[in-house]
Protein backbone atom coordinates (compact mmCIF):
# COMPACT_ATOMS: atom_id res chain seq x y z
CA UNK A 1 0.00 0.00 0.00
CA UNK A 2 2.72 2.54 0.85
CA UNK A 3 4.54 1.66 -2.70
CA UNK A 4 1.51 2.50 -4.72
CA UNK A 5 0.69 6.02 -2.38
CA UNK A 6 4.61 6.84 -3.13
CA UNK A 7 3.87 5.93 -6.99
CA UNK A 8 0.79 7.65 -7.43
CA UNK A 9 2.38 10.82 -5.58
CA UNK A 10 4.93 11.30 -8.00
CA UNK A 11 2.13 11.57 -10.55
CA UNK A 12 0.60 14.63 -8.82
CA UNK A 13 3.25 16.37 -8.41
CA UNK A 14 3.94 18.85 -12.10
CA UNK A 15 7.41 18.57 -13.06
CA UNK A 16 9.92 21.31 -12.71
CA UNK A 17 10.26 24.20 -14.78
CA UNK A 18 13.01 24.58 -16.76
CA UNK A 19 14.82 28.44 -16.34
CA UNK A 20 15.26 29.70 -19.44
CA UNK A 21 15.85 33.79 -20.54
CA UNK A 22 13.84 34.02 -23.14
CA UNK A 23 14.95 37.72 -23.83
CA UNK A 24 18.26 35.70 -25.35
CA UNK A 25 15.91 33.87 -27.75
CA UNK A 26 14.30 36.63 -28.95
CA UNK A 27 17.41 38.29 -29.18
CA UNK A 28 18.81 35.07 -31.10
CA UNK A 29 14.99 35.31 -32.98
CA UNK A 30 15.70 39.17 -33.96
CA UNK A 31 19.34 38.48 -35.49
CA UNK A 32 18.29 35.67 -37.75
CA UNK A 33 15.16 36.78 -38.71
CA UNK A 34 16.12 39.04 -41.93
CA UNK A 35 18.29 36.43 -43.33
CA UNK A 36 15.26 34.09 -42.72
CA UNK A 37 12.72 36.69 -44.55
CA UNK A 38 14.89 36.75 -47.52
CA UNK A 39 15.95 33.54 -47.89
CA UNK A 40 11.69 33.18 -47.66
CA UNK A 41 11.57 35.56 -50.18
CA UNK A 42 13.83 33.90 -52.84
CA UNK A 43 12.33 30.62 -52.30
CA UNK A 44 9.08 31.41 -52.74
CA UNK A 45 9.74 33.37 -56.39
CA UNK A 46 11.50 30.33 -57.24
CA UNK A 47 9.06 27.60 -56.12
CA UNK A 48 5.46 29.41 -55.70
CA UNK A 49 5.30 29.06 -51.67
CA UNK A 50 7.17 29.48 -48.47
CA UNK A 51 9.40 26.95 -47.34
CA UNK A 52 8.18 24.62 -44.90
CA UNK A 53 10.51 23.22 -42.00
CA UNK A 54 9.91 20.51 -40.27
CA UNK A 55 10.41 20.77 -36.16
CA UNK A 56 14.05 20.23 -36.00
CA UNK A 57 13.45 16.89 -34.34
CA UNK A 58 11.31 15.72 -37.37
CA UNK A 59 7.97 15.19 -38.80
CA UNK A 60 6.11 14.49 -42.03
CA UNK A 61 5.66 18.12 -44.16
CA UNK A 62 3.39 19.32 -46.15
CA UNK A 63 5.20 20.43 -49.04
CA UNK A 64 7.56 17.60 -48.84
CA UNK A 65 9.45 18.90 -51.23
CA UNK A 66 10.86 21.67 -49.19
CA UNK A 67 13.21 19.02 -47.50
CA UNK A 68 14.33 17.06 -50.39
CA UNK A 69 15.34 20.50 -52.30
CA UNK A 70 16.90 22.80 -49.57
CA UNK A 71 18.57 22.91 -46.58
CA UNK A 72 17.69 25.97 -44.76
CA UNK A 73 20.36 26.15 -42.48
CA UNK A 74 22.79 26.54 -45.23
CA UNK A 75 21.32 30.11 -46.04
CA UNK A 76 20.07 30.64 -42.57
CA UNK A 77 22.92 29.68 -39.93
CA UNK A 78 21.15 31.23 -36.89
CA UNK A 79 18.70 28.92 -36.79
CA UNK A 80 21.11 25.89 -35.43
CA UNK A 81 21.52 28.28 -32.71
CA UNK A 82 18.42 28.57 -31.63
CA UNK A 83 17.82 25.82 -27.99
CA UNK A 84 14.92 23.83 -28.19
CA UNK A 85 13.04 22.96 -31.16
CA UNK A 86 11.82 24.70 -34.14
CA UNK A 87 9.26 24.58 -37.60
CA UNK A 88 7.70 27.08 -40.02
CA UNK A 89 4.66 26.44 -40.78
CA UNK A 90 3.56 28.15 -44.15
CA UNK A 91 -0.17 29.18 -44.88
CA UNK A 92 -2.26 30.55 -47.84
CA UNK A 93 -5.51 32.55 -47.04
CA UNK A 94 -7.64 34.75 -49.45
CA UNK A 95 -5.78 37.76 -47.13
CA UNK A 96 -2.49 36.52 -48.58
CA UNK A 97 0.57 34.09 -48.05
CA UNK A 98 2.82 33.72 -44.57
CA UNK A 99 4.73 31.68 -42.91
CA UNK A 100 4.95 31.39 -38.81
CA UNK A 101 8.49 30.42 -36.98
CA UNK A 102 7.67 28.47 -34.13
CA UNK A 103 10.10 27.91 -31.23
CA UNK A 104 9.72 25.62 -28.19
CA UNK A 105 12.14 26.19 -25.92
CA UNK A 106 11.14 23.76 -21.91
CA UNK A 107 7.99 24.60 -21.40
CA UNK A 108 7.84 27.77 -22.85
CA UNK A 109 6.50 28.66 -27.01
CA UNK A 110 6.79 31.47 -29.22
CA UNK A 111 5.12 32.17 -32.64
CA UNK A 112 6.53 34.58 -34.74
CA UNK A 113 4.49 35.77 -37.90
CA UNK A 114 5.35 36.74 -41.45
CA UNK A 115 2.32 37.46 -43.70
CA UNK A 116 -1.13 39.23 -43.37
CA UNK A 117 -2.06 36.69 -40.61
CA UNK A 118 -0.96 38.93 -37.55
CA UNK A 119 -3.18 37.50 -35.36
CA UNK A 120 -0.33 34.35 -35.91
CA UNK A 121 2.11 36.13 -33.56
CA UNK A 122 1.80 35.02 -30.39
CA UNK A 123 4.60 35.62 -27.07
CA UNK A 124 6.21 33.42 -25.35
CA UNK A 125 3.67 31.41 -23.48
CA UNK A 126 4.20 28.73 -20.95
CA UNK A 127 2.76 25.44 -22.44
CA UNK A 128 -0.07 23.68 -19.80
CA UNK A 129 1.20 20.37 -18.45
CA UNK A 130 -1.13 18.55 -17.37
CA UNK A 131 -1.39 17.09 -13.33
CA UNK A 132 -2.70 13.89 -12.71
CA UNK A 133 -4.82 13.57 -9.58
């Protein structure tokens, strides 16, 4: 009885936060960010749309093209510097075309817009873990 109490405390207990200075990202965010928007640029008068990026640890696309033809991080070094993970996520609406960098970084996510879309932007926000009881 007083191994499954100890077991089922460590479930109710949220894990702990991971420190992070996020002012660095966006600092990191703000340096590689014009490189990014023209490297966008060129890409998309060359292929019709944005490139799409996969989060850095990996997942199917939807232009899967995008990874067989380019690597980004050729043209855009500061994103290897960037800690946690990463993706852009590319949309078409009848307002126009964007894309949206994503960075997760612990807990804690950031959406950066490009495009009409500026409701996409969002600030770092603490991601909800969930507790259970």
């Amino acid at each position: 009885m007083g191994i499954l109490l100890t077991f089922a405390n460590s479930y109710t207990q949220a894990a702990p936060r991971v420190q992070v200075d996020l002012g660095l990202v966006d600092d990191q965010i703000e340096a590689l960010w014009p490189a990014l928007v023209t490297y966008q640029e060129d890409y998309r008068f060359d292929q019709g749309h944005y490139y799409q990026l996969l989060w850095s640890d990996g997942m199917t696309p939807v232009q899967p093209d995008d990874q067989a033809q380019e690597n980004i991080y050729l043209y855009v070094p500061g994103l290897t510097g960037l800690p946690g993970v990463h993706k852009i996520d590319i949309y078409e609406r009848s307002t126009g075309v964007g894309l949206v960098l994503e960075v997760e970084v612990g807990e804690w996510y950031r959406k950066v817009n490009f495009g009409p879309d500026v409701n996409r932007d969002q600030d770092w926000t603490l991601r909800a873990t969930e507790v259970i009881t």
